[in-house]
C-alpha atoms as a PDB file:
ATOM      1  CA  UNK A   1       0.000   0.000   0.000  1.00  0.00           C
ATOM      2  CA  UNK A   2       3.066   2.312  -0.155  1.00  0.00           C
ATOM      3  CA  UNK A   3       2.637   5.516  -2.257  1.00  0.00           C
ATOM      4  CA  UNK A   4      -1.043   4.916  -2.355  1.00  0.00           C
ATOM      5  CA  UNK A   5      -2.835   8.680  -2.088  1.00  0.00           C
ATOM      6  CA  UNK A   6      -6.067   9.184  -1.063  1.00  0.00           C
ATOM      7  CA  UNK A   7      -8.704  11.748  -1.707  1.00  0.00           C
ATOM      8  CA  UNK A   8      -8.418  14.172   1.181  1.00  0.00           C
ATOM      9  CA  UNK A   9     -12.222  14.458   1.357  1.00  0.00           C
ATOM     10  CA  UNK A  10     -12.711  13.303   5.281  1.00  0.00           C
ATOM     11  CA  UNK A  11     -16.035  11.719   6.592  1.00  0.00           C
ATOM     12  CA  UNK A  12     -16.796  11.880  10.625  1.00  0.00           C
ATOM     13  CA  UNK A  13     -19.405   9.147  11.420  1.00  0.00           C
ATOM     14  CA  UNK A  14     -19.927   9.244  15.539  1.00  0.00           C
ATOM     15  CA  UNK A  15     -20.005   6.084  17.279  1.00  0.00           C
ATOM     16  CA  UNK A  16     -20.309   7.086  20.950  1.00  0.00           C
ATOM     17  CA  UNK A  17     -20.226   9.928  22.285  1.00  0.00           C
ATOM     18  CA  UNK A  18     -20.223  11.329  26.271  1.00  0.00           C
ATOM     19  CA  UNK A  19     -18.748  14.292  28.615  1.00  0.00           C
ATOM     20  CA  UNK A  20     -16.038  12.803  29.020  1.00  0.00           C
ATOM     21  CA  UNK A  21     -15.386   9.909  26.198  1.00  0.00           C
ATOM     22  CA  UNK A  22     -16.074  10.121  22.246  1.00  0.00           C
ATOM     23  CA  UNK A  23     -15.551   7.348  20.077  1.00  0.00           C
ATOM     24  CA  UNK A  24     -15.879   8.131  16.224  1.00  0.00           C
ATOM     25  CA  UNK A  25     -15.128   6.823  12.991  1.00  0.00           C
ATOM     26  CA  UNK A  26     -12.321   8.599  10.412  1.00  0.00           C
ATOM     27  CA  UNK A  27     -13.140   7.452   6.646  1.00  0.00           C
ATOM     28  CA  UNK A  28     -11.409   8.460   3.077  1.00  0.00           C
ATOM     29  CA  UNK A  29      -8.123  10.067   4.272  1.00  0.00           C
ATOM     30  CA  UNK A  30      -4.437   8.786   5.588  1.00  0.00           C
ATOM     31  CA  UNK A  31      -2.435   8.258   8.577  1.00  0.00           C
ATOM     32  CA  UNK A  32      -1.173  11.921   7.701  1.00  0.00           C
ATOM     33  CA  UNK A  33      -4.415  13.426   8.630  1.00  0.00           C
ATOM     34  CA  UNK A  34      -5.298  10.859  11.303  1.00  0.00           C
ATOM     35  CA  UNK A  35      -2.093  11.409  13.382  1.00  0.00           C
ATOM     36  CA  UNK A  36      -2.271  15.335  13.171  1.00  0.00           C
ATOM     37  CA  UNK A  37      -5.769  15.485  14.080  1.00  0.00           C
ATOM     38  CA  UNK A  38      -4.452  13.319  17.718  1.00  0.00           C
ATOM     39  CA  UNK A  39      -1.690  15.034  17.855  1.00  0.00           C
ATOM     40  CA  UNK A  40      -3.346  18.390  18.017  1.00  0.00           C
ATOM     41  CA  UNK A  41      -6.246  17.299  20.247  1.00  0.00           C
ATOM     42  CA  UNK A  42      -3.126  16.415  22.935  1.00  0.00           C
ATOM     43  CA  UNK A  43      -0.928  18.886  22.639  1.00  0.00           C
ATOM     44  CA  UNK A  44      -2.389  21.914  20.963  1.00  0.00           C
ATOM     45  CA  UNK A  45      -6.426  22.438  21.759  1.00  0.00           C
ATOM     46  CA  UNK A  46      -5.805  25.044  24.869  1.00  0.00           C
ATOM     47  CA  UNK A  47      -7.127  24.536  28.129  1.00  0.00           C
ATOM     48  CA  UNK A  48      -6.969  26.900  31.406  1.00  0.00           C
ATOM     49  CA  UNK A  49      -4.757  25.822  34.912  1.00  0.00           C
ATOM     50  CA  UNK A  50      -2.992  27.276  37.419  1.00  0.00           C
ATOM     51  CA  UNK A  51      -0.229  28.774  36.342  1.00  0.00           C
ATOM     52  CA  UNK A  52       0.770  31.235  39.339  1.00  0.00           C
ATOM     53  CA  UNK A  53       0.639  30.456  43.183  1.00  0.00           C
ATOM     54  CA  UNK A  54       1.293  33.160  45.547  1.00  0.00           C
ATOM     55  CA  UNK A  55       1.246  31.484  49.050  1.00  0.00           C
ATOM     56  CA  UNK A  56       0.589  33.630  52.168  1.00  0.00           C
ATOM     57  CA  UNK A  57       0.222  30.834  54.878  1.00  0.00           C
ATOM     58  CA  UNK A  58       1.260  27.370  54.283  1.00  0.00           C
ATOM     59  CA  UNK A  59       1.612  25.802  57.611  1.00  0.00           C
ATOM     60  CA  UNK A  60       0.703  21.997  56.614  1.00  0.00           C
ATOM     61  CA  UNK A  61       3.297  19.148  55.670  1.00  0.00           C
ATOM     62  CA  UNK A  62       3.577  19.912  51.906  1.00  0.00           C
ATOM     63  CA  UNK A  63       5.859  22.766  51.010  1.00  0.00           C
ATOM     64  CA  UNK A  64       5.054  25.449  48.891  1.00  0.00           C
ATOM     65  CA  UNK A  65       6.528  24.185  45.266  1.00  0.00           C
ATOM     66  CA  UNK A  66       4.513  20.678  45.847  1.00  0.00           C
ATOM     67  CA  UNK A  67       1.586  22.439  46.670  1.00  0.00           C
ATOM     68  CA  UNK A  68       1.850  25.131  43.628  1.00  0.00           C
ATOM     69  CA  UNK A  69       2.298  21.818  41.533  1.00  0.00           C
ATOM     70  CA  UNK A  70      -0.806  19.898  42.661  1.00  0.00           C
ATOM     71  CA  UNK A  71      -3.039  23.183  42.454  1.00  0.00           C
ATOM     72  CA  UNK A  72      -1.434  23.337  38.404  1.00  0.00           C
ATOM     73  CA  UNK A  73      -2.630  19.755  37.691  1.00  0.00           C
ATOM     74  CA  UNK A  74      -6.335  20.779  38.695  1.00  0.00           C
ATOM     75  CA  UNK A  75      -8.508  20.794  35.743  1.00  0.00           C
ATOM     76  CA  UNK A  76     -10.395  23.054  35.151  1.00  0.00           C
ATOM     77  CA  UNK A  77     -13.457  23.911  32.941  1.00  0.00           C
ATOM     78  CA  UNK A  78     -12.116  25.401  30.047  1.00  0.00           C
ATOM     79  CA  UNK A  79     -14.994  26.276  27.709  1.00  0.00           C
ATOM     80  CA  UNK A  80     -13.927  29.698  27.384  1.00  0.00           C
ATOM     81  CA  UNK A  81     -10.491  28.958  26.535  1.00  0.00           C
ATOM     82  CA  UNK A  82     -10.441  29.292  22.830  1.00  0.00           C
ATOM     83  CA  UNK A  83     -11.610  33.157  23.138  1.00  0.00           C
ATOM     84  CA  UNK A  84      -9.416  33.698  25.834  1.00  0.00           C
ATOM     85  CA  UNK A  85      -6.312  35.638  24.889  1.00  0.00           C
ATOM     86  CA  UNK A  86      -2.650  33.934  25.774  1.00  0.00           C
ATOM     87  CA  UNK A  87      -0.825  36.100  28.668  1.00  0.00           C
ATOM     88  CA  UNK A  88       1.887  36.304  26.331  1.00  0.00           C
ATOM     89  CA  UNK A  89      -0.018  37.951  23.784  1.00  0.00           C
ATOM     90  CA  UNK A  90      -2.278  39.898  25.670  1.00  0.00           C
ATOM     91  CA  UNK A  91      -2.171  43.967  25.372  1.00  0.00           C
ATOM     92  CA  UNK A  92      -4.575  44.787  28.462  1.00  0.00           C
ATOM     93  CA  UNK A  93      -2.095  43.859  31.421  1.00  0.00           C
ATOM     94  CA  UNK A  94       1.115  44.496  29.500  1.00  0.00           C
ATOM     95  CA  UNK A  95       1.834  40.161  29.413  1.00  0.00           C
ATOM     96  CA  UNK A  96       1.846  40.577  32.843  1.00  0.00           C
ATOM     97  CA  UNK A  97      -1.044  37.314  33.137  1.00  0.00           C
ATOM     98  CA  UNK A  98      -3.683  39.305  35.550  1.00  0.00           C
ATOM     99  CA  UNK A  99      -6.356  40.858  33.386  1.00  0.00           C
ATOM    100  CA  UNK A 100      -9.665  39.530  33.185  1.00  0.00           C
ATOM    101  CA  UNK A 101      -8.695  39.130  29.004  1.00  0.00           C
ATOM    102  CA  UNK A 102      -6.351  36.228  29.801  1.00  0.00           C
ATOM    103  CA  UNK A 103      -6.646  35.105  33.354  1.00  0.00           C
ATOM    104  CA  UNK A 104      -8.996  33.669  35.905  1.00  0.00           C
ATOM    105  CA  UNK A 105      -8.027  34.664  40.075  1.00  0.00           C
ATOM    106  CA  UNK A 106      -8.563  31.816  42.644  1.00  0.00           C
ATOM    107  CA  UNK A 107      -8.362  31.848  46.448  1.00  0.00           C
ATOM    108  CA  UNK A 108      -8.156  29.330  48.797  1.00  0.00           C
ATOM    109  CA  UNK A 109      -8.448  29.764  52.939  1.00  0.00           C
ATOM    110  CA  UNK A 110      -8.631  27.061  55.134  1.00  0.00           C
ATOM    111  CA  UNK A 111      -7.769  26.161  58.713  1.00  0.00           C
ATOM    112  CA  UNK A 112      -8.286  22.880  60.495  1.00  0.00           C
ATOM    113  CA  UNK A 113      -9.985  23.782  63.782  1.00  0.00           C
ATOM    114  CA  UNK A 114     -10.835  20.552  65.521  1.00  0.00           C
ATOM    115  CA  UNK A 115      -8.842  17.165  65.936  1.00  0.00           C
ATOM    116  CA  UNK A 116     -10.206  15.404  62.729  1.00  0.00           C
ATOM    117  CA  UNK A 117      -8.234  15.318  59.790  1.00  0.00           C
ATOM    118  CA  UNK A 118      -9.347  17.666  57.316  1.00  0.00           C
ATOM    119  CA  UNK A 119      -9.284  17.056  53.897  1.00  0.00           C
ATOM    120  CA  UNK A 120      -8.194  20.560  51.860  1.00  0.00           C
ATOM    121  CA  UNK A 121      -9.993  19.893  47.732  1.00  0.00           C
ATOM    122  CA  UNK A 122     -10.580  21.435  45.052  1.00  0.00           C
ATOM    123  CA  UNK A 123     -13.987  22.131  46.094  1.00  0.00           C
ATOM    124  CA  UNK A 124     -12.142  24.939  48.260  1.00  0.00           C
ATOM    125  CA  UNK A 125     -11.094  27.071  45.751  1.00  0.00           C
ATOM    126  CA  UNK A 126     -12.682  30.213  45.202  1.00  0.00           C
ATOM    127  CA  UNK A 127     -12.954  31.454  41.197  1.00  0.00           C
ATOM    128  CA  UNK A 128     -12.972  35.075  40.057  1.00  0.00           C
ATOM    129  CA  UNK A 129     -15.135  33.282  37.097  1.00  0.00           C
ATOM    130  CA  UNK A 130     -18.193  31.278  37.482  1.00  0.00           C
ATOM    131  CA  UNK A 131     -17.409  29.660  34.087  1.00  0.00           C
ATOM    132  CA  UNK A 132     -14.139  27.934  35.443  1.00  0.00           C
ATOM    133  CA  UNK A 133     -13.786  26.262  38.304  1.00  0.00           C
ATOM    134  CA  UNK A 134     -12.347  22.770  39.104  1.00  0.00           C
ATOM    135  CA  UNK A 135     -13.872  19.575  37.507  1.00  0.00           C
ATOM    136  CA  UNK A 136     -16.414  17.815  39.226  1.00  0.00           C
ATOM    137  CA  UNK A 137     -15.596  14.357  39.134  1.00  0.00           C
ATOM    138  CA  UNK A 138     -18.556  12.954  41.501  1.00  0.00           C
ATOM    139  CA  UNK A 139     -19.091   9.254  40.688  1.00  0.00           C
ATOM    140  CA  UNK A 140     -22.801   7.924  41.026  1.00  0.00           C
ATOM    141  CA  UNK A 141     -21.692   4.876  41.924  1.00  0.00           C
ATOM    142  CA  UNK A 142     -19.523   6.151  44.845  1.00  0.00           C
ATOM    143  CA  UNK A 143     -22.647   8.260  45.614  1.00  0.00           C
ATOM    144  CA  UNK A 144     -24.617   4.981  46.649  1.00  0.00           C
ATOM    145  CA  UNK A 145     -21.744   4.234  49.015  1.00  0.00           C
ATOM    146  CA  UNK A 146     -21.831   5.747  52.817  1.00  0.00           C
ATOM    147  CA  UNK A 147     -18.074   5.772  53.633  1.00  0.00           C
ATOM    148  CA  UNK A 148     -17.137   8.014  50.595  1.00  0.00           C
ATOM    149  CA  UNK A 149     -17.996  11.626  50.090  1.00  0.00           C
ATOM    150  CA  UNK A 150     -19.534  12.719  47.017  1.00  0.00           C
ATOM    151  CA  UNK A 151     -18.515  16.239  47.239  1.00  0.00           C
ATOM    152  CA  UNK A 152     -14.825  15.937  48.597  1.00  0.00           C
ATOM    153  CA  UNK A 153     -13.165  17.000  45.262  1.00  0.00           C
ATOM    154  CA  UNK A 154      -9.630  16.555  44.531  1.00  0.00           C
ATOM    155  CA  UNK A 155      -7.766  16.281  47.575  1.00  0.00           C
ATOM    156  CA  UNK A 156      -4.395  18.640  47.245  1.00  0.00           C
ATOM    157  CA  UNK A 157      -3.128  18.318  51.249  1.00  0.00           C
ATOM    158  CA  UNK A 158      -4.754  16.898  54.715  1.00  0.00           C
ATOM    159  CA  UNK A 159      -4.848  19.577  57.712  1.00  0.00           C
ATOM    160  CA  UNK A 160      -4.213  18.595  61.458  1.00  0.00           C
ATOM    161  CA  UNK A 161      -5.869  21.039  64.049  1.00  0.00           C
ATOM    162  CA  UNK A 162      -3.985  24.120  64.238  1.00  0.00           C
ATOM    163  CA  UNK A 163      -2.462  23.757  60.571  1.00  0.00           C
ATOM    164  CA  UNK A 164      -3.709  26.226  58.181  1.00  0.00           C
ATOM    165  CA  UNK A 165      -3.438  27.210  54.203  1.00  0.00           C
ATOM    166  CA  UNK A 166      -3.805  30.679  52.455  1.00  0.00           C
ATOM    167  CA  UNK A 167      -3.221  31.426  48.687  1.00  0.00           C
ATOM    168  CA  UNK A 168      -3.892  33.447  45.513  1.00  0.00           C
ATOM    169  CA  UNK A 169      -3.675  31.429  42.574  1.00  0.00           C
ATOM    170  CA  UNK A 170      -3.662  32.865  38.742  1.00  0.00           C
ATOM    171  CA  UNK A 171      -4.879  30.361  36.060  1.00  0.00           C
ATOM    172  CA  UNK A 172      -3.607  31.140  32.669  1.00  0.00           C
ATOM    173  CA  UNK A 173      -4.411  29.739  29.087  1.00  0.00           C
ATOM    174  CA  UNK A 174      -2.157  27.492  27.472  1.00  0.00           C
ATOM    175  CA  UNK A 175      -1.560  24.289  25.772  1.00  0.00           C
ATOM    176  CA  UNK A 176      -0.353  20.994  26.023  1.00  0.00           C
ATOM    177  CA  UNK A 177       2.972  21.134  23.954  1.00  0.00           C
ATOM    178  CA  UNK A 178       4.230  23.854  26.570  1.00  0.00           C
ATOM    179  CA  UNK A 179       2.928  21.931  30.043  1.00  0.00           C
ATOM    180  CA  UNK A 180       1.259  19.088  30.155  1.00  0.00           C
ATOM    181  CA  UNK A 181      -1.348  20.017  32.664  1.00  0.00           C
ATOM    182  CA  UNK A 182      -3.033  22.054  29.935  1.00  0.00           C
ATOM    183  CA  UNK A 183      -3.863  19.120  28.258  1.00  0.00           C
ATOM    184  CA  UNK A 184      -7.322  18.447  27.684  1.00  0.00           C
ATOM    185  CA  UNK A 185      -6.771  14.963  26.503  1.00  0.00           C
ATOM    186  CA  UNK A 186      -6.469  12.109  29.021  1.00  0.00           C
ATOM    187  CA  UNK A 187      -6.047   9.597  26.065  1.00  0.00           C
ATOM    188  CA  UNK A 188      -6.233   9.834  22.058  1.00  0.00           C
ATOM    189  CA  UNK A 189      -5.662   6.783  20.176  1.00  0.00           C
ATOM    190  CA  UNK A 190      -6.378   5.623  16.755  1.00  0.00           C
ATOM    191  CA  UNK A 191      -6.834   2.248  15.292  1.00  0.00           C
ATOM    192  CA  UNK A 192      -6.736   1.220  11.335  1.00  0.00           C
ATOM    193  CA  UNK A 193      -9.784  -0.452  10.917  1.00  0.00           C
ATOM    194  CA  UNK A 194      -8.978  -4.139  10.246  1.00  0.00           C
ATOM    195  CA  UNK A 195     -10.337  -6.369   7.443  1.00  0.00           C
ATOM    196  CA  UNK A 196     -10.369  -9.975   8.286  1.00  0.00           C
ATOM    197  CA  UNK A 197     -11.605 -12.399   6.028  1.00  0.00           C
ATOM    198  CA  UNK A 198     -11.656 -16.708   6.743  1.00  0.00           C
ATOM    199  CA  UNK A 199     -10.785 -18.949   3.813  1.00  0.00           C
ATOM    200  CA  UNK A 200     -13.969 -21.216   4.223  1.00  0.00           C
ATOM    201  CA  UNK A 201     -12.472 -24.506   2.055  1.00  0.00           C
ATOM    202  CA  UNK A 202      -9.424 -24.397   4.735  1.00  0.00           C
ATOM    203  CA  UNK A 203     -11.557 -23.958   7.484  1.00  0.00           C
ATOM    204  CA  UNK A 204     -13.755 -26.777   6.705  1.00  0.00           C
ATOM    205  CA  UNK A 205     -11.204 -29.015   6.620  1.00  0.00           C
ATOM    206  CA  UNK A 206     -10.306 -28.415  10.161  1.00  0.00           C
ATOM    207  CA  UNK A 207     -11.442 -30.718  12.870  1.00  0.00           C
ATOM    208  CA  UNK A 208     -14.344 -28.973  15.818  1.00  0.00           C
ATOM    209  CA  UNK A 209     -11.562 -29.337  18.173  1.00  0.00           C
ATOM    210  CA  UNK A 210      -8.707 -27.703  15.703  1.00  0.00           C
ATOM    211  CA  UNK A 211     -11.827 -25.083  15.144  1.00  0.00           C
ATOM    212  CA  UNK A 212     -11.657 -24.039  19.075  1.00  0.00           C
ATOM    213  CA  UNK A 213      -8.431 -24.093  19.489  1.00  0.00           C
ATOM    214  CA  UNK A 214      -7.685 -21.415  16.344  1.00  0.00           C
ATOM    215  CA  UNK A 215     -10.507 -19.220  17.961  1.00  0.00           C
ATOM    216  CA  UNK A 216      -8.735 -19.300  20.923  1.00  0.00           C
ATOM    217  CA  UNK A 217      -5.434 -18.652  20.360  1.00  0.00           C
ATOM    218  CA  UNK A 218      -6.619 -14.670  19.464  1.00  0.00           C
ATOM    219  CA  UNK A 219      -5.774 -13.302  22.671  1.00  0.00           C
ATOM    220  CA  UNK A 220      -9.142 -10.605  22.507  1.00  0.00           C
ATOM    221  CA  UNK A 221     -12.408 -12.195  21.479  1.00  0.00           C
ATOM    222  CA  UNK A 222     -12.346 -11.445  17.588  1.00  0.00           C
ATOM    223  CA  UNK A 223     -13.526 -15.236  16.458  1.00  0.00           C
ATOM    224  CA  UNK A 224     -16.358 -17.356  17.656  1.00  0.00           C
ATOM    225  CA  UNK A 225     -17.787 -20.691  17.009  1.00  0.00           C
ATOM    226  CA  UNK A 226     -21.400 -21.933  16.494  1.00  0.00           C
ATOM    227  CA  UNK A 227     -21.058 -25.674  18.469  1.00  0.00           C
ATOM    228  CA  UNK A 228     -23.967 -26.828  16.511  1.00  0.00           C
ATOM    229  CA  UNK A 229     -23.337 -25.771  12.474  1.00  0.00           C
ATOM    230  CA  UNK A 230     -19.459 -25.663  13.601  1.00  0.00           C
ATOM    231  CA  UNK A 231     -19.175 -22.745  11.899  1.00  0.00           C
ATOM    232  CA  UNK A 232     -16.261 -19.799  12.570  1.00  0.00           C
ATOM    233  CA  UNK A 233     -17.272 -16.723  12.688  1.00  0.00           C
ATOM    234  CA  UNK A 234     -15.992 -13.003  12.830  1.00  0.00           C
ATOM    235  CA  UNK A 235     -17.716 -11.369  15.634  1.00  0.00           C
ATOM    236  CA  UNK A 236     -15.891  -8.166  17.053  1.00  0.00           C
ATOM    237  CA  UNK A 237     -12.893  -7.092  14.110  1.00  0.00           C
ATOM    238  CA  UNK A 238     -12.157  -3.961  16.173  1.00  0.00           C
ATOM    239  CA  UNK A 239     -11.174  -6.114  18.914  1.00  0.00           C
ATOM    240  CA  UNK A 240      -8.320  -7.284  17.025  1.00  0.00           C
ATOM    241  CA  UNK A 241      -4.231  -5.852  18.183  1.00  0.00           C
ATOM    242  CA  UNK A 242      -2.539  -6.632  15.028  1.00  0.00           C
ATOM    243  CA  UNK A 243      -0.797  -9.510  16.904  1.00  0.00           C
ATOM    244  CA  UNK A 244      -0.542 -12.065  14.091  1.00  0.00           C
ATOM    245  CA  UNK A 245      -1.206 -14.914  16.887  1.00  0.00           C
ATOM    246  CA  UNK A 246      -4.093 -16.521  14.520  1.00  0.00           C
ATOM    247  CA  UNK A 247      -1.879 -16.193  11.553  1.00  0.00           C
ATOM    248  CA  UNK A 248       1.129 -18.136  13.565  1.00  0.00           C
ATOM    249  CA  UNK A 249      -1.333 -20.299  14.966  1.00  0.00           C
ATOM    250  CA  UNK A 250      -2.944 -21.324  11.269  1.00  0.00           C
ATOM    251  CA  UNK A 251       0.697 -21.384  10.073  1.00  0.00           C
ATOM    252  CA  UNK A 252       1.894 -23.927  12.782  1.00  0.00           C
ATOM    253  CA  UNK A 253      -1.437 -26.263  12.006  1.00  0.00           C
ATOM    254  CA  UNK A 254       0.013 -26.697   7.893  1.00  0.00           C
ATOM    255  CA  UNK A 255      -3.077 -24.347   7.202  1.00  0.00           C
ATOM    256  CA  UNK A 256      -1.451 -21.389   5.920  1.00  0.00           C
ATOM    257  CA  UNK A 257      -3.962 -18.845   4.002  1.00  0.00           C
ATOM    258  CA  UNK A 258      -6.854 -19.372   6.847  1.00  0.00           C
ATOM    259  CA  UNK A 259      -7.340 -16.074   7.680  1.00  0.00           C
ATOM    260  CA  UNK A 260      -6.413 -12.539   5.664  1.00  0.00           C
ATOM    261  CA  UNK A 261      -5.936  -9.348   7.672  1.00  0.00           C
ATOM    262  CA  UNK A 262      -5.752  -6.583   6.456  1.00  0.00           C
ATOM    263  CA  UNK A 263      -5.646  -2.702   7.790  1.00  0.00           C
ATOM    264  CA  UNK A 264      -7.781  -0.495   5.667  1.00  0.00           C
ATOM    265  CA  UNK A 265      -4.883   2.076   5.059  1.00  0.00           C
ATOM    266  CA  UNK A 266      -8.023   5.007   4.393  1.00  0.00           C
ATOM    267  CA  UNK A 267     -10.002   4.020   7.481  1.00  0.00           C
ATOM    268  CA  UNK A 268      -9.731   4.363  11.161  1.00  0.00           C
ATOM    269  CA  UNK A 269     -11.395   4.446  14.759  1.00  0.00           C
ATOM    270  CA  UNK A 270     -10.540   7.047  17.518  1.00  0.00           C
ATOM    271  CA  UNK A 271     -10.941   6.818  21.186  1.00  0.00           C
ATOM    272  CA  UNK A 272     -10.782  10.273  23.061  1.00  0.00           C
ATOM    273  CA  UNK A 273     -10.787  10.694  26.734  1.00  0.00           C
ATOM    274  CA  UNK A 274     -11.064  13.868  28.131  1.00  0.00           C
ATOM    275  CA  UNK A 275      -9.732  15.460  31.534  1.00  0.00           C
ATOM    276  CA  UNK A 276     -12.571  17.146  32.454  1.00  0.00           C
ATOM    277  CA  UNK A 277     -11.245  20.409  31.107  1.00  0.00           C
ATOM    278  CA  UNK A 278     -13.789  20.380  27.713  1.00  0.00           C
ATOM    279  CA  UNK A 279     -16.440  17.686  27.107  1.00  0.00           C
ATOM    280  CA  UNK A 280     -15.253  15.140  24.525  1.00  0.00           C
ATOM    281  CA  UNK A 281     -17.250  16.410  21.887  1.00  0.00           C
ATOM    282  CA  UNK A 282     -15.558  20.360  21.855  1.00  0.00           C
ATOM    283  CA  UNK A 283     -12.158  18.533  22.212  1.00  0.00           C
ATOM    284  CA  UNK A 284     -12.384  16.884  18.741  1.00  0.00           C
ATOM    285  CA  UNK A 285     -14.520  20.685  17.255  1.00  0.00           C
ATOM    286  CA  UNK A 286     -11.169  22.464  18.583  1.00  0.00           C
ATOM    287  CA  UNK A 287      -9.106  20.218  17.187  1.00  0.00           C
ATOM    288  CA  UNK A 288     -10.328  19.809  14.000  1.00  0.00           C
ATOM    289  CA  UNK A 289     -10.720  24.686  13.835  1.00  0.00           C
ATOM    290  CA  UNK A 290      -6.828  24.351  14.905  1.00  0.00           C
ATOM    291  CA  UNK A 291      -5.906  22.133  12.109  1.00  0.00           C
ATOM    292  CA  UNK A 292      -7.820  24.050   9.950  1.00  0.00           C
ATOM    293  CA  UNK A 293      -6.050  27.679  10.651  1.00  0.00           C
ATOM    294  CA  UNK A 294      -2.869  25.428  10.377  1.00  0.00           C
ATOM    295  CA  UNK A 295      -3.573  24.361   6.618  1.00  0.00           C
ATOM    296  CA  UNK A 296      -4.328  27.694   6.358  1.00  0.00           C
ATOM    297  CA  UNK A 297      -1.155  29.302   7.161  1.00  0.00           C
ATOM    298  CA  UNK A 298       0.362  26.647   5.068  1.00  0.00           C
ATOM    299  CA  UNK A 299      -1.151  27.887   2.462  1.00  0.00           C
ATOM    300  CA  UNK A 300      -0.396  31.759   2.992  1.00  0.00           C
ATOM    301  CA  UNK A 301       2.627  30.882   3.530  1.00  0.00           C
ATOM    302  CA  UNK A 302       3.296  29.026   0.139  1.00  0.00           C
ATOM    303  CA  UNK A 303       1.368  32.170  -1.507  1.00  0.00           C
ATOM    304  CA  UNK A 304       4.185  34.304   0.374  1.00  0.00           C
ATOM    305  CA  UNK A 305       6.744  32.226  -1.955  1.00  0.00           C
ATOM    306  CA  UNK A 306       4.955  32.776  -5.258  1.00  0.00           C
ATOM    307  CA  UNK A 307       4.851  36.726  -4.396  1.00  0.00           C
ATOM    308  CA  UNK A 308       8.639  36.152  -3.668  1.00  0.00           C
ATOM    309  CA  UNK A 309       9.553  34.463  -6.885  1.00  0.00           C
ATOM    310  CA  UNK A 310       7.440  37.111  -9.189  1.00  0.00           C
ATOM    311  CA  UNK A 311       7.833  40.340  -7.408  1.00  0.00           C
ATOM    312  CA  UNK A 312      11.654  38.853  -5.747  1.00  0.00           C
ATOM    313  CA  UNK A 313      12.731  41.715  -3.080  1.00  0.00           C
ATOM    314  CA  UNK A 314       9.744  44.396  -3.564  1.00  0.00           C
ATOM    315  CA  UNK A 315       7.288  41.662  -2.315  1.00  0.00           C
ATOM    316  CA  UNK A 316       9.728  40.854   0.907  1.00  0.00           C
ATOM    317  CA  UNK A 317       9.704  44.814   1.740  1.00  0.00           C
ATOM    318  CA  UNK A 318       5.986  44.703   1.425  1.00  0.00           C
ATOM    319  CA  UNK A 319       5.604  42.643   4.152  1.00  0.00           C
ATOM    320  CA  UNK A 320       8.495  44.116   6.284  1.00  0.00           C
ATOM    321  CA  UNK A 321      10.815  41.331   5.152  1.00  0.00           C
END
């Protein structure tokens, strides 16, 4: 399949979809596409987190820098973060990071008062900004349960009586590629979407028992057998690894040619996890207006040549070259 092209004429088709979890198909274009599009929901779709810590009282058993570095892994809810403007970038405050353009204030205050452990979350902090605040991760199944509270948060320290914790916090926009708490992505992967196909002569000359013990040499469910007709069957492709341990297995039995597998080289299957930070869904929208503005600087940028190589040093003073 080397040197094949395809038609870079993408089709989405959305297999399951939550807050938190999207799993959708990628038809008619290459790896090329495929891997950029993961690549830029990781590392490149911004996100908002603590980015400054300015500690006033800090009289628990985590020092300051731990502390600040737990508070910057905090997700938070980010769905604001594409119109937000990058500190760096940002005229209002100078790139000083504190404007309401490009940054989001938190406090925290807390003192332990009694002789129970108390546990210090991110339900404690205090936004500037309704629209972000810490992820809630509450569980309904850890709801049901008495022992567990279902509105602790994200623990960042315990507090013994008498031990107490003041801060300021700024939260800043970034991405990914710089830190890897702003990150929106827990996981992105990407399959090729297999093609398997059983050579029904050669499987009919195998034995019931050499039948079962080809479907189970696949270490993940992909083949099945019906006891009664005897027949193989493909019944979940997807949950094939590309482990060639049916092709061995068909090889060491002298029956060679049983199965084909293929990867459709124009066809694959995502699996996005989220933090938290955006739901699932605006992860992939992101990723997909950020690839976009990419292949459009590509192409300014190649129009920038052309200019160059007609109008030579005129065009390059044009542009302040």
């Amino acid at each position: 399949m080397e040197g094949v092209s395809y038609a870079r004429m993408p089709r989405v088709k959305i297999r399951e979809l939550k807050d938190d979890y999207a799993k959708f198909e990628l038809r008619d274009t290459d790896a090329s596409i495929a891997n950029a599009l993961r690549r830029v929901m990781i590392a490149e779709v911004p996100t908002i987190a603590i980015d400054l810590v300015e500690i006033e009282t800090n009289s628990s058993v985590l020092n300051d820098e731990f502390l600040a570095h737990r508070l910057g892994l905090i997700p938070l809810t980010s769905e604001r973060a594409m119109s937000m403007r990058f500190s760096r970038d940002c005229d209002a405050c100078d790139g000083d990071g504190q404007c309401e353009f490009c940054s989001v204030e938190f406090h925290l205050r807390v003192k332990c008062m009694t002789d129970q452990t108390l546990d210090v979350t991110s339900k404690d902090l205090i936004s500037s900004d309704h629209t972000v605040t810490p992820v809630d991760f509450n569980d309904s199944s850890l709801i049901q349960s008495s022992d567990v509270n279902p509105n602790r948060g994200i623990i960042i320290v315990k507090l013994r009586r008498g031990q107490e914790l003041k801060l300021r916090a700024i939260a800043r926009k970034g991405i990914g590629k710089d830190h890897a708490k702003w990150s929106p992505a827990a996981t992105v992967t990407f399959m090729y979407e297999p093609e398997i196909h059983i050579n029904e002569d050669l499987m009919e000359s195998l034995t019931l028992e050499e039948k079962k013990e080809w479907v189970e040499s696949s270490p993940t469910h992909v083949f099945d057998i019906d006891i009664v007709t005897q027949q193989v069957s493909v019944v979940d492709p997807e949950a094939y690894t590309y482990d060639d341990e049916v092709i061995k297995k068909a090889e060491a039995m002298g029956k060679p040619g049983l199965v084909e597998i293929n990867a459709k080289q124009d066809s694959f299957i995502f699996t996005v996890e989220s933090t938290g930070a955006v739901k699932a869904s605006q992860l992939v929208l992101n990723a997909i207006e950020i690839l976009k503005t990419k292949l459009d600087a590509v192409r300014l940028s190649e129009d920038t040549v052309e200019a160059d190589d007609q109008f030579g040093e005129l065009g390059a003073h044009l542009r302040g070259g």
